[in-house]
Protein backbone atom coordinates (compact mmCIF):
# COMPACT_ATOMS: atom_id res chain seq x y z
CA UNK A 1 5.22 0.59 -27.12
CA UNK A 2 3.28 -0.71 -24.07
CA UNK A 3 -0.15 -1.89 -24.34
CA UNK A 4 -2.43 -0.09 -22.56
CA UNK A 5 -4.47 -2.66 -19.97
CA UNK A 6 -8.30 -2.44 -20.44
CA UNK A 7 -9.27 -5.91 -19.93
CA UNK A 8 -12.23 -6.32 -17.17
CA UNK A 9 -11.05 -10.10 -16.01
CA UNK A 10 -7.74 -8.11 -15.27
CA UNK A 11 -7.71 -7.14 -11.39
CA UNK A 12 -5.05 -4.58 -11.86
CA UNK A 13 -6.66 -3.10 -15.31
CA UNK A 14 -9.74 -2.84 -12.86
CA UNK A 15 -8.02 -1.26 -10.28
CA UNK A 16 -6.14 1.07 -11.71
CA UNK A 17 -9.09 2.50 -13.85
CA UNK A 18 -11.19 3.17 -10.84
CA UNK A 19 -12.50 5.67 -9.09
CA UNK A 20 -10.53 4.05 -5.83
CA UNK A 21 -7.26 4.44 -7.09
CA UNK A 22 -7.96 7.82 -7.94
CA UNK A 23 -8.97 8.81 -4.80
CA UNK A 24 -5.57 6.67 -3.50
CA UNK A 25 -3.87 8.41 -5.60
CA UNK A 26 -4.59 12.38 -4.65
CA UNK A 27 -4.73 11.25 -0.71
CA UNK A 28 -0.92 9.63 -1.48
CA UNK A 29 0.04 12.86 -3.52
CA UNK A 30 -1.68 14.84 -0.95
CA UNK A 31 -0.05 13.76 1.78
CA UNK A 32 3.49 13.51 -0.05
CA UNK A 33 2.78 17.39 0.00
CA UNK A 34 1.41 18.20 2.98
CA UNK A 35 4.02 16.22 4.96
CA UNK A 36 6.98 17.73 3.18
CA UNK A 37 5.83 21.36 3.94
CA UNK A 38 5.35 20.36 7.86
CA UNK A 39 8.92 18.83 7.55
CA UNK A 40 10.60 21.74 5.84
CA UNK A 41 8.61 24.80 8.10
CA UNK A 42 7.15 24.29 11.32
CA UNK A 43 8.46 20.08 11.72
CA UNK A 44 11.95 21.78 11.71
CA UNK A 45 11.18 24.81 14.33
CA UNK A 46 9.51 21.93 16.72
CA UNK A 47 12.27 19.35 16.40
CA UNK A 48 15.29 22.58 17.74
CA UNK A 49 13.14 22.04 21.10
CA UNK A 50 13.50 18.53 21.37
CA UNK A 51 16.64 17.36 23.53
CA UNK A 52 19.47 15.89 21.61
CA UNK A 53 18.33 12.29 22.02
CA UNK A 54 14.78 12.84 20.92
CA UNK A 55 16.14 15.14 18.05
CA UNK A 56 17.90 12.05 16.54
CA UNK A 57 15.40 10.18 17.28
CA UNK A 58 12.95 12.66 15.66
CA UNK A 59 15.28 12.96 12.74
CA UNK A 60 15.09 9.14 12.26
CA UNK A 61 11.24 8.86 12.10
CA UNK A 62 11.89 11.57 9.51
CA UNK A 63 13.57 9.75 6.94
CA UNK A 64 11.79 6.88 7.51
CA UNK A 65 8.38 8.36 6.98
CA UNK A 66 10.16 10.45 4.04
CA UNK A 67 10.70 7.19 2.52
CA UNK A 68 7.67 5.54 2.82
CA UNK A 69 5.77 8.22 1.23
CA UNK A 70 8.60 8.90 -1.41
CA UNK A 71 8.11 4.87 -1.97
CA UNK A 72 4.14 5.26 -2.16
CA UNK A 73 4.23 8.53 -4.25
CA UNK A 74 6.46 6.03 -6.77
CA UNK A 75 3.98 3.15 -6.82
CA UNK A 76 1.35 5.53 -7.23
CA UNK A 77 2.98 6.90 -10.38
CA UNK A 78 3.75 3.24 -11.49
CA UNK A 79 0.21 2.37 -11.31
CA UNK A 80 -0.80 5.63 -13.43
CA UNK A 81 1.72 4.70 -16.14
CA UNK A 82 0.42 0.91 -16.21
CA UNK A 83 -3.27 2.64 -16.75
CA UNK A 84 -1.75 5.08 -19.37
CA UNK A 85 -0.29 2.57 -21.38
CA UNK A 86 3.32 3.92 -20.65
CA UNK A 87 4.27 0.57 -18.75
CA UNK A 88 3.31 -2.81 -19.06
CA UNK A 89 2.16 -4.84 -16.09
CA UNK A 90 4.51 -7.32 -16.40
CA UNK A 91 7.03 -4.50 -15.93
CA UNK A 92 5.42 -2.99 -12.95
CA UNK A 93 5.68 -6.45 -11.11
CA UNK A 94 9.17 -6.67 -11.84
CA UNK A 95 11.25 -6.42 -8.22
CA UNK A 96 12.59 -3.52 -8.18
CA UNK A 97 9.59 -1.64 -8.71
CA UNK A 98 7.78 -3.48 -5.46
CA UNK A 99 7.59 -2.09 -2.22
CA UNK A 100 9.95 -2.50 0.66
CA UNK A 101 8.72 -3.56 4.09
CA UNK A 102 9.30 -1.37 6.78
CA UNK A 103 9.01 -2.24 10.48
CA UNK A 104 6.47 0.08 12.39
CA UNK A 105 7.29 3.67 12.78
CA UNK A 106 8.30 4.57 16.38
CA UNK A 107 6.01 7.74 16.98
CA UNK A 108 7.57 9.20 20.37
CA UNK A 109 4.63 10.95 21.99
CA UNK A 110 7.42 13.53 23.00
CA UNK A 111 6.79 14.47 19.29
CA UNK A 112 4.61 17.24 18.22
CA UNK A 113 0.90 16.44 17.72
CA UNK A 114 1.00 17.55 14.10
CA UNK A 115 3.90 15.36 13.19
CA UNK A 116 2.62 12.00 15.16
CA UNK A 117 -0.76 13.07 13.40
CA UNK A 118 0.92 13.03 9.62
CA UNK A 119 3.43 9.59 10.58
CA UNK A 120 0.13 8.03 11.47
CA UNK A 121 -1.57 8.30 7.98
CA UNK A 122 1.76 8.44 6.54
CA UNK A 123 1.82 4.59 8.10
CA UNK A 124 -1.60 4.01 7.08
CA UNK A 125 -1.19 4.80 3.83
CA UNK A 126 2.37 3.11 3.04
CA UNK A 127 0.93 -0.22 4.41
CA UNK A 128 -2.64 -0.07 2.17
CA UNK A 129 -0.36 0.73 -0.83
CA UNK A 130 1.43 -2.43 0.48
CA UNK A 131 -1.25 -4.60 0.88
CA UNK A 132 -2.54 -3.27 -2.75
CA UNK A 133 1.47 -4.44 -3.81
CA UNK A 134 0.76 -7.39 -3.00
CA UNK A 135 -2.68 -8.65 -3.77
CA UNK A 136 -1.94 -6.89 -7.75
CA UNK A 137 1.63 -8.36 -8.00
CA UNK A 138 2.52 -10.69 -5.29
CA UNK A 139 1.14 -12.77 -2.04
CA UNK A 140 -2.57 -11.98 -2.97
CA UNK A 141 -2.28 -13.54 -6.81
CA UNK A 142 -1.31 -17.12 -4.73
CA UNK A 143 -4.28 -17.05 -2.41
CA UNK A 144 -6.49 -19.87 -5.01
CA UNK A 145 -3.86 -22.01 -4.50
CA UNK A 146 -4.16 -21.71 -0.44
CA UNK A 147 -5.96 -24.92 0.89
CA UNK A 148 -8.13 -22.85 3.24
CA UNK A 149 -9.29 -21.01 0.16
CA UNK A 150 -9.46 -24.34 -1.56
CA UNK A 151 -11.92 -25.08 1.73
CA UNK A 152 -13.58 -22.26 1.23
CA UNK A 153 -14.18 -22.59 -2.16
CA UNK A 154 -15.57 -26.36 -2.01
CA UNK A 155 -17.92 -24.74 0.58
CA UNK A 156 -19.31 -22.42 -1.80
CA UNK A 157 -19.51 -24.64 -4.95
CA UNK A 158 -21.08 -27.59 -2.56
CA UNK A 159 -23.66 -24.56 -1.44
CA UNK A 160 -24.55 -23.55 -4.72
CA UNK A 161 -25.48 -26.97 -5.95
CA UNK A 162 -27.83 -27.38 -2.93
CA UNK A 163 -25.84 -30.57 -1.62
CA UNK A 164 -24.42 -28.24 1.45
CA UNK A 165 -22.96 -30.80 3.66
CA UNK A 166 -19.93 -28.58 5.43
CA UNK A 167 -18.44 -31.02 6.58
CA UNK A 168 -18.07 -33.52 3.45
CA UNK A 169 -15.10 -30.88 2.66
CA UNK A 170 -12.83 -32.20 5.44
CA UNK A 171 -14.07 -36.04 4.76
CA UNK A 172 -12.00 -36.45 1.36
């Protein structure tokens, strides 16, 4: 049985129980829908005008924008599971649960405005989740031991006991 996170120190406890991720959470789901509906009415009677080059083309952005929100919808659910106790954190950072990068998607402004509209916060969307990914369960947890946050730090602790010399950080 996982334990269900609750902690305040724990950023991801905190994050998870918020109001934020809530909101994150129906925009994602939102847009998981919304986008899939365009894609399987009118996204398919705009892309039969398209030549045959900017058909495949529009095909590709497709399934790559298809998979970016699939991927979100899944970290989204992740996340929910972590809160309800259903997964452990530990388990959530594991690899294969992380998010893939993606290059940027190429939005052809030969494509419909509805579609370059939803593949915009489609984009949006994938790469908050992302930078959320990583500041919970990767990159962002090794930002203390970064020397310009070390800097930065020094700065503040050298401010708050009233000795503020800014540059006595890069003397040592």
């Amino acid at each position: 049985m996982a334990i269900r996170a609750k902690s305040s120190d724990d950023p991801l406890a905190a994050f998870v129980g918020s109001q934020v991720f809530e909101r994150l959470f129906a925009e994602g789901m939102s847009l998981v829908e919304e986008t899939a509906a365009y894609l399987d009415g009118p996204g398919r009677a705009a892309s039969t005008a398209l030549s045959r080059e900017q058909g495949l083309k529009y095909a590709a952005v497709s399934m790559d924008l298809s998979t970016r929100l699939m991927q979100a919808a899944s970290w989204l659910v992740m996340q929910k599971a972590v809160r309800d106790g259903d997964m452990t954190a530990l388990e959530a950072s594991e690899a294969r649960y992380r998010l893939a990068r993606h290059l940027p998607l190429d939005i052809d402004t030969s494509f419909e405005l509805r579609f370059r509209e939803l593949a915009t916060r489609a984009g949006q969307l994938f790469d908050r989740i992302l930078r959320l990914d990583d500041q919970l369960y990767g990159e962002g947890q090794k930002t203390a031991a970064n020397p310009v946050s070390q800097q930065i730090e020094a700065l503040k602790a050298a401010a708050q006991s009233g000795a503020f010399d800014p540059l006595a950080v890069w003397k040592r």
